[in-house]
Protein backbone atom coordinates (compact mmCIF):
# COMPACT_ATOMS: atom_id res chain seq x y z
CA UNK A 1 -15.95 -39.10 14.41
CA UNK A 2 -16.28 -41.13 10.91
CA UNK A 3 -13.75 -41.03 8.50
CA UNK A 4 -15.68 -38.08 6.38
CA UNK A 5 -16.07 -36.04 9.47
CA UNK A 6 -12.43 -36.11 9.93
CA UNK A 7 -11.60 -35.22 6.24
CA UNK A 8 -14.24 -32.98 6.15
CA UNK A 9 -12.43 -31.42 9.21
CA UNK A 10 -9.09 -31.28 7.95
CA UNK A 11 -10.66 -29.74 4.41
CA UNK A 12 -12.09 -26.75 6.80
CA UNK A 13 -8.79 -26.31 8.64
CA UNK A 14 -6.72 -25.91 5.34
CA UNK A 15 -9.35 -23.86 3.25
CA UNK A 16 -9.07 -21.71 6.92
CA UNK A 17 -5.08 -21.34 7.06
CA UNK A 18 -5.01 -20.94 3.15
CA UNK A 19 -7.02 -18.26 3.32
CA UNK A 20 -5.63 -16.37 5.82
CA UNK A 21 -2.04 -16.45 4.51
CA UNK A 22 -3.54 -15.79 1.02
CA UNK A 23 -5.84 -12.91 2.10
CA UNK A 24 -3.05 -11.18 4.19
CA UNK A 25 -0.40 -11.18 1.54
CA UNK A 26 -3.00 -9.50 -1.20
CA UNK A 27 -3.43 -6.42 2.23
CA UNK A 28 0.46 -6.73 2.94
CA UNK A 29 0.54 -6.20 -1.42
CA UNK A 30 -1.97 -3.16 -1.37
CA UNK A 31 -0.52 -1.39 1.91
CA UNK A 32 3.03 -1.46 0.39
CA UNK A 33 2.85 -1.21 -3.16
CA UNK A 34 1.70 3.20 -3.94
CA UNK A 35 0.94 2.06 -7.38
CA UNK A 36 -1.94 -0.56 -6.51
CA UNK A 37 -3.12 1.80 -4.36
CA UNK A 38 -4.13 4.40 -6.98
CA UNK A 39 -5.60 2.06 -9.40
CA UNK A 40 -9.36 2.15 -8.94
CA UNK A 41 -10.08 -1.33 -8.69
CA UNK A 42 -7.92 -2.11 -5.81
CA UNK A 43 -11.11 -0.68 -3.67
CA UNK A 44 -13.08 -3.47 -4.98
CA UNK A 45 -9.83 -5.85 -4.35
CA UNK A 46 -9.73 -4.55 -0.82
CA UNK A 47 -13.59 -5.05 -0.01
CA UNK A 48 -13.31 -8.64 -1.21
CA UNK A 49 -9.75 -9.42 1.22
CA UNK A 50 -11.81 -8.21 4.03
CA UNK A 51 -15.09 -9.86 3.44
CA UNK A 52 -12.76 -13.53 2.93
CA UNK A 53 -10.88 -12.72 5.88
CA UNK A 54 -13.46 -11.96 8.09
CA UNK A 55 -15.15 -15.27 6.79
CA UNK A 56 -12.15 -17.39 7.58
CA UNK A 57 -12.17 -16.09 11.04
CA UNK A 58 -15.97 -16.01 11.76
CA UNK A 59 -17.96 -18.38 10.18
CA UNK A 60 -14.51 -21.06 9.24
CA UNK A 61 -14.11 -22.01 12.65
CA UNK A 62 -17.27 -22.53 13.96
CA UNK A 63 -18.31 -24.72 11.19
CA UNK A 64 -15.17 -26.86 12.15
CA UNK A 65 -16.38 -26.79 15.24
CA UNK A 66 -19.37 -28.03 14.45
CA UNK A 67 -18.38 -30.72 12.59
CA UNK A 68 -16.09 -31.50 15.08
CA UNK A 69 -18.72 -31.32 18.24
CA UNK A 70 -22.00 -32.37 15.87
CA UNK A 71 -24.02 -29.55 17.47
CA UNK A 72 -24.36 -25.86 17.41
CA UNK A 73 -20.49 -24.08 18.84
CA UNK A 74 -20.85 -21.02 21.18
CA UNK A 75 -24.56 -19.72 22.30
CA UNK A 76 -27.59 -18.60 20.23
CA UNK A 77 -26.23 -14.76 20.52
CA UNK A 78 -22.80 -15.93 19.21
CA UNK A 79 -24.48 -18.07 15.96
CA UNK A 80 -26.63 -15.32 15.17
CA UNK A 81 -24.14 -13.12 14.88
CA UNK A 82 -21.74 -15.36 13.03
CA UNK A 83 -25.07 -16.21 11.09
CA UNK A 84 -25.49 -12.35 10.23
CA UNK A 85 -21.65 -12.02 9.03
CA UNK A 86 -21.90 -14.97 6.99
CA UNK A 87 -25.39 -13.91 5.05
CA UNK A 88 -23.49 -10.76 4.67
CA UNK A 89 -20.26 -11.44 3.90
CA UNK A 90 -20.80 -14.03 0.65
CA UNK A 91 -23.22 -11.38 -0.46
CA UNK A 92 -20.86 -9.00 -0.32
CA UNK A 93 -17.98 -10.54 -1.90
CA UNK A 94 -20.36 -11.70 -4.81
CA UNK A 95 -21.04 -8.09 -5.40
CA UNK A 96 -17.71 -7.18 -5.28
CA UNK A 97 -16.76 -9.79 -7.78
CA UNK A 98 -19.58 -7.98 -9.93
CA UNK A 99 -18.16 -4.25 -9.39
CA UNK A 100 -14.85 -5.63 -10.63
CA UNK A 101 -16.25 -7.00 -13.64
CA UNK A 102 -18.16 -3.93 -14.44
CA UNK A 103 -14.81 -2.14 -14.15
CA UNK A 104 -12.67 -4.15 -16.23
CA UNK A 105 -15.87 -3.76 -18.73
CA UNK A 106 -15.57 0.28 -18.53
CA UNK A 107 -11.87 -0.21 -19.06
CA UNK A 108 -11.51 -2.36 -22.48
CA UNK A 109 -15.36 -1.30 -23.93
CA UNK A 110 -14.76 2.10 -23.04
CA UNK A 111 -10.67 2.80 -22.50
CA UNK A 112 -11.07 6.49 -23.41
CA UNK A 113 -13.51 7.79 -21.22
CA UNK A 114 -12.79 4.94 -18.55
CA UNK A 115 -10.91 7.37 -15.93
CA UNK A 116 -14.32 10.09 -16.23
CA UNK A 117 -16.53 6.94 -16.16
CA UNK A 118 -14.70 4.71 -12.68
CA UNK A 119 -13.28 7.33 -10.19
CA UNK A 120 -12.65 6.81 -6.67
CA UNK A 121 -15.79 8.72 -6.14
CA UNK A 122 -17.77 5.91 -8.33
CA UNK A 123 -16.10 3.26 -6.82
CA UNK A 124 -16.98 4.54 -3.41
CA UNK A 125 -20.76 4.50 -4.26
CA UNK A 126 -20.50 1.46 -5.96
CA UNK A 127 -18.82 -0.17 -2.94
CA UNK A 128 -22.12 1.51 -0.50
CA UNK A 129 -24.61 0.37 -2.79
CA UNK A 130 -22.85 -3.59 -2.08
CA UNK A 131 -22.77 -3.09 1.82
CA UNK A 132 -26.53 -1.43 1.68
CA UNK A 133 -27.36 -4.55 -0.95
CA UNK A 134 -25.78 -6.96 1.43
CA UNK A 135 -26.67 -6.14 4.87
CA UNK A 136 -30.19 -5.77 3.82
CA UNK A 137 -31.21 -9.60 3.69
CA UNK A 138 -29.68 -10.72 7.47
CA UNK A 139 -30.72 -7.26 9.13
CA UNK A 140 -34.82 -9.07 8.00
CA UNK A 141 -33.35 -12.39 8.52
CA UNK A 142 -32.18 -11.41 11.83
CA UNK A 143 -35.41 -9.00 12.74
CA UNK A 144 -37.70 -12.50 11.73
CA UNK A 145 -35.49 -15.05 13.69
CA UNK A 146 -34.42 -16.87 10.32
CA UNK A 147 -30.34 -16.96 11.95
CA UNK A 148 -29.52 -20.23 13.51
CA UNK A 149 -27.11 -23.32 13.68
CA UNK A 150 -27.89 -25.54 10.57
CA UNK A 151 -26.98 -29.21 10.72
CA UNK A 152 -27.16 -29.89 7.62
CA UNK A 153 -24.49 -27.74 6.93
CA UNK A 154 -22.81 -27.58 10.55
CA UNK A 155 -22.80 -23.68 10.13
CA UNK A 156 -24.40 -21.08 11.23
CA UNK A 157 -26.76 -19.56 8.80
CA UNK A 158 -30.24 -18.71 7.66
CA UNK A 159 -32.30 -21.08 9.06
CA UNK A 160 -36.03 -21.12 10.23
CA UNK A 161 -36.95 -23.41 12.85
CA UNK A 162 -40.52 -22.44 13.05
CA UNK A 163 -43.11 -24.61 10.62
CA UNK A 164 -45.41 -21.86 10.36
CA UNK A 165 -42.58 -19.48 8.77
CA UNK A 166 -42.07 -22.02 5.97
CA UNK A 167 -43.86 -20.24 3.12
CA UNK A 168 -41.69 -16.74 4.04
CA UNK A 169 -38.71 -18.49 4.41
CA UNK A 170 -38.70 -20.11 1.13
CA UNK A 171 -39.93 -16.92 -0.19
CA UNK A 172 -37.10 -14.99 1.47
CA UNK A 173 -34.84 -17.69 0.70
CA UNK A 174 -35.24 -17.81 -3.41
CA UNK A 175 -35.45 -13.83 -3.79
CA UNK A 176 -32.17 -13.42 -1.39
CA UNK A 177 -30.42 -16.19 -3.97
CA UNK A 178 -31.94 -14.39 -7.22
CA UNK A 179 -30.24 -10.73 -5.85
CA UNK A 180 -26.99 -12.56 -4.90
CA UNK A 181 -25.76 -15.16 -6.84
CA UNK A 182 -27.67 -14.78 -9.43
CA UNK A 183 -27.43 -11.04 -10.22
CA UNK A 184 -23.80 -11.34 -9.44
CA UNK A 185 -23.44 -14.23 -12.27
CA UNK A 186 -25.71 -12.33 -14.80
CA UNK A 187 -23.46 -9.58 -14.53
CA UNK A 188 -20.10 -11.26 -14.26
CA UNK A 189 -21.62 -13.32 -17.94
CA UNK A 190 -22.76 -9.90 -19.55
CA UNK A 191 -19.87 -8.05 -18.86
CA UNK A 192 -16.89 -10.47 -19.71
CA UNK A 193 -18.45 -11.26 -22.83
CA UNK A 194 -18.68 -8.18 -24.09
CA UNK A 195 -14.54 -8.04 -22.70
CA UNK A 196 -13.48 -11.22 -24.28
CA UNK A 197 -15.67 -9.68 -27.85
CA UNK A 198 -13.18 -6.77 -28.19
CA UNK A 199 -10.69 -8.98 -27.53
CA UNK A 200 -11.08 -11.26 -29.92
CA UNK A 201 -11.68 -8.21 -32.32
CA UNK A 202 -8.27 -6.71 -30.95
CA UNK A 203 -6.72 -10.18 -31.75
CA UNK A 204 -7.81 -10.91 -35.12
CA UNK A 205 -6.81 -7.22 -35.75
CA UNK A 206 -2.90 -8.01 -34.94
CA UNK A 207 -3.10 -11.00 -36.70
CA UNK A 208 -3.66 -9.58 -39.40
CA UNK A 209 -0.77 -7.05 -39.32
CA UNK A 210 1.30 -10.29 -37.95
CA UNK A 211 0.65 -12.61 -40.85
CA UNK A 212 0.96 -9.18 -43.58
CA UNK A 213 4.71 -8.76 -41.82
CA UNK A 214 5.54 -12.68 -42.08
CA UNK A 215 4.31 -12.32 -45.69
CA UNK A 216 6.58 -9.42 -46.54
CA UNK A 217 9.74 -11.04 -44.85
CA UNK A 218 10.31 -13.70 -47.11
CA UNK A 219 13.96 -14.05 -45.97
CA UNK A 220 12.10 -14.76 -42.14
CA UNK A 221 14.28 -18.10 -39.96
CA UNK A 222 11.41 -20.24 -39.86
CA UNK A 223 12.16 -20.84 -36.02
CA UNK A 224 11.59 -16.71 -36.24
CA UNK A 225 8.00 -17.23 -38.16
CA UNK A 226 7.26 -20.33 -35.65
CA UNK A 227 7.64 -18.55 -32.65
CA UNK A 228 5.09 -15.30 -33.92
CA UNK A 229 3.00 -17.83 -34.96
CA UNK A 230 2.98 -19.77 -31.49
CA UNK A 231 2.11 -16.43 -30.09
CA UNK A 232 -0.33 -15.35 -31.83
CA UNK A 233 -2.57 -18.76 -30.94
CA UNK A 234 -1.50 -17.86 -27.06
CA UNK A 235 -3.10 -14.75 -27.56
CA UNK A 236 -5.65 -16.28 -28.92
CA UNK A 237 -5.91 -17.70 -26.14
CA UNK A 238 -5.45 -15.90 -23.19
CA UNK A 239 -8.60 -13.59 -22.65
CA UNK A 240 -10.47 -17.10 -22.80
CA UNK A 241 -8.95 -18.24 -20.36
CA UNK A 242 -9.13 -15.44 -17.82
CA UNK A 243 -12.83 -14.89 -18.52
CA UNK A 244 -13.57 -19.08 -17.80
CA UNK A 245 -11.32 -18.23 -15.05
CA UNK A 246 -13.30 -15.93 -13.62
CA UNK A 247 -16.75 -16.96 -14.37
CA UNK A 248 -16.00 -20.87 -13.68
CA UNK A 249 -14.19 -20.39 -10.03
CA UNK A 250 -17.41 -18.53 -9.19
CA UNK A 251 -20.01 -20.78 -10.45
CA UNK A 252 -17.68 -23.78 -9.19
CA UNK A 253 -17.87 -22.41 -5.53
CA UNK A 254 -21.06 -20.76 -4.69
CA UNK A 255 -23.69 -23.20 -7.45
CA UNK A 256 -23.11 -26.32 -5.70
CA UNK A 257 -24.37 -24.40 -2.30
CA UNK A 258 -26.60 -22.12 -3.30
CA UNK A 259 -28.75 -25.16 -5.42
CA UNK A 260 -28.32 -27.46 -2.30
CA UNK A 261 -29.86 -24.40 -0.70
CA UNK A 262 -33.17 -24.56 -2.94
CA UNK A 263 -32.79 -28.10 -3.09
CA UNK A 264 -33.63 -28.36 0.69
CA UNK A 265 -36.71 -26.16 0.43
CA UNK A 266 -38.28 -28.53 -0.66
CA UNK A 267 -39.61 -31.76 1.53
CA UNK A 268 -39.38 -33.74 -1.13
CA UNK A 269 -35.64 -34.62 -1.98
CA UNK A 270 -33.42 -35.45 0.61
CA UNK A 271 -30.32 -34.28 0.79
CA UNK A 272 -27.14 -36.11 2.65
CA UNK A 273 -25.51 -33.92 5.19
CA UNK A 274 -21.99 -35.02 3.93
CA UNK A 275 -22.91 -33.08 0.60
CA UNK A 276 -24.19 -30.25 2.85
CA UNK A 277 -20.78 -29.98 4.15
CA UNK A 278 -18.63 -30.40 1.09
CA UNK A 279 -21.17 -27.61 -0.87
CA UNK A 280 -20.31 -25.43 2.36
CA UNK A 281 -16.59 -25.82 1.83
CA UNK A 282 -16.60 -25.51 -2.23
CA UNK A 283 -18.32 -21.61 -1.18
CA UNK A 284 -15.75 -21.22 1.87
CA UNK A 285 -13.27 -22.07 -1.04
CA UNK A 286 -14.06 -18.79 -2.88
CA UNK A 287 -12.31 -17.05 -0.38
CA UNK A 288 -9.18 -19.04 -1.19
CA UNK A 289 -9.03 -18.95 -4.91
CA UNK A 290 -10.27 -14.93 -5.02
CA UNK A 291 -6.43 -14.09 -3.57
CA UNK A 292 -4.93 -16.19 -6.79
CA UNK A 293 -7.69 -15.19 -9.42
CA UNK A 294 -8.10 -11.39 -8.83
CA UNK A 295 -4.53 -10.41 -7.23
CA UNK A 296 -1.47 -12.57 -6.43
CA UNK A 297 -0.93 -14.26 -9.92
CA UNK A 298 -1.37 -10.44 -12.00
CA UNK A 299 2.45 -9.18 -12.70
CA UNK A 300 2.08 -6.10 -10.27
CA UNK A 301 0.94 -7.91 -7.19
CA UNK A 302 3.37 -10.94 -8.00
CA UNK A 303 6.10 -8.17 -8.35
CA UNK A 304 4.61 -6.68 -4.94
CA UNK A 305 5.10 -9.65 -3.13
CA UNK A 306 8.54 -10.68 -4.41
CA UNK A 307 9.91 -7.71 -3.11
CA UNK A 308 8.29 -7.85 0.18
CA UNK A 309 9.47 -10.74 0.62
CA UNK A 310 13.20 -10.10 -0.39
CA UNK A 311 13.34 -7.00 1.28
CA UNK A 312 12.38 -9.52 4.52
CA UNK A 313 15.28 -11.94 3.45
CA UNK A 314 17.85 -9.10 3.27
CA UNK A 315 16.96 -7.29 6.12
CA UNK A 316 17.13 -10.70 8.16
CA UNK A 317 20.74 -11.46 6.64
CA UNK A 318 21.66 -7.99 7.33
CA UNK A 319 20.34 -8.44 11.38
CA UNK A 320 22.44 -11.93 10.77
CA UNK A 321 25.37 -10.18 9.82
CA UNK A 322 25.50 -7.79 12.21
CA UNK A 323 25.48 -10.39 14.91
CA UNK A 324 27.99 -12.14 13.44
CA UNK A 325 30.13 -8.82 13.46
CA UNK A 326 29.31 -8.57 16.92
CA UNK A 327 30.20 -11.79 19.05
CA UNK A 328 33.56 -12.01 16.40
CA UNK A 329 34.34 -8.63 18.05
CA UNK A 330 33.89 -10.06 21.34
CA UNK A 331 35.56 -12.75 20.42
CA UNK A 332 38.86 -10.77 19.33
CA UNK A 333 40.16 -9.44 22.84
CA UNK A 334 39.85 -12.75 24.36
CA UNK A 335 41.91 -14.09 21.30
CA UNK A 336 44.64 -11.54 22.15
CA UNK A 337 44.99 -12.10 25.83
């Protein structure tokens, strides 16, 4: 193995473990926590932990494997299925990442009605129109023989090995892309605009009523008027830099692969299978950076988490304590004779 092979290697082994501990904590979160469980958009939250997890422990390690082994890991039976999971998986999480954006849209555009408009009822037919949506491309993939082990990307995939398929493939290839990635961004774009809009209308609206109250209090500690001041630009601020969150991990992740994926299409540019790789772990990354984005770094979940965790600390100082307890009983009647 080169030097790239091995870091390439090591990259898939750490994007792996990362997003298993990641993923689990955001299930361990929504399992304990009542509250996160009622909230409507923990459905979406859940969909999208089980479509990374299930892609760290599918389609993760045989890609390591083949990077690893240069050739296709496990028999044609095994890669289509992992080939399936995968085509369905990333389309599903996409979607997901959609649903959630249409629901924070419903809740700031439309915070009145928003608990008529997104019920669990909605968010259950929302969530069957993403599984119908994304097990329809690798149920034809797999019916047409288009799932196979891809070298350029050491995974297993859609992939037609047949010349006289070309024309389909590319065909099926460009419209699958168009209702994935690019619906997905279209809607992710549309909708957190029109979020960070009324926000920006919400925060000129307290600054307003912020600089008329600095105005009035004349006798104000300038340290006083620095610090509202300081806030107000954070607020400024903030939205923007959720929304770029948002849209920017997911164009970050899934562009460089789904392009590459066009790219290849064509005969004409050729495309090194180092970058085939690395664009395969930037869209394996997704499922390490949704965890952080979406759920651990919000105030509920990190609140969740913390207490999960210290209710683990005590419980092991408490079993600590009672051991200790115990062998210094022991220990007593031998003291005494």
């Amino acid at each position: 193995m080169s030097i790239w092979e091995l870091l390439l290697a090591f990259v898939v082994v750490v994007l792996m473990l990362v997003a298993l501990l990641a993923n689990v904590l955001v299930l361990m979160c929504f399992l304990y926590s009542a509250d996160i469980r009622k909230q409507v958009p923990g459905l979406f939250i859940l969909n999208l932990t089980f479509c990374n997890l299930l892609m760290a422990v599918s389609s993760m390690p045989l890609t390591l494997a083949g990077i690893i082994y240069k050739s296709q890991p496990g028999g044609d039976q095994v890669c289509q299925v992992v080939g399936f999971l995968e085509t369905f998986l990333t389309t599903n999480s996409m979607l997901s990442m959609a649903a959630l954006s249409i629901d924070r849209w419903i809740a700031v555009v439309f915070p009145l009605s928003y608990h008529s408009k997104m019920r669990y009822r909605d968010a259950a037919l929302i969530l069957s129109y993403t599984w119908l949506h994304s097990a329809s491309f690798p149920i034809v993939a797999a019916s047409l023989s288009w799932l196979g082990f891809h070298h350029l990307y050491a995974s297993c995939t859609l992939y037609s090995k047949r010349p006289e398929d070309r024309t389909q493939f590319v065909i099926f290839t460009g419209v699958f892309h168009a209702l994935s990635f690019l619906l997905s961004l279209v809607v992710l774009c549309f909708t957190y605009l029109k979020v960070l809009k009324v926000a920006r209308f919400h925060c000129k609206r307290i600054d307003v009523i912020t600089m008329q109250t600095l105005v009035l209090l004349v006798d104000i500690h300038p340290s006083v008027r620095e610090r509202c001041l300081e806030e107000q630009r954070r607020r400024r601020q903030r939205a923007t830099k959720k929304i770029s969150t948002f849209i920017g991990t997911f164009i970050l992740c899934f562009a460089p692969y789904v392009i590459t994926r066009l790219v290849e299409l064509s005969s004409v540019v050729h495309i090194n299978s180092h970058w085939g790789i690395i664009s395969k772990c930037l869209a394996y990354s997704k499922a390490v950076s949704d965890p952080f984005v979406y759920s651990l770094l919000r105030h509920q979940y990190k609140k969740t988490w913390k207490d999960i965790i210290n209710k683990i600390l005590k419980r092991s100082s408490i079993n600590s304590s009672a051991l200790a307890g115990e062998s210094h009983n022991r220990n007593l009647p031998q003291l005494n004779e």
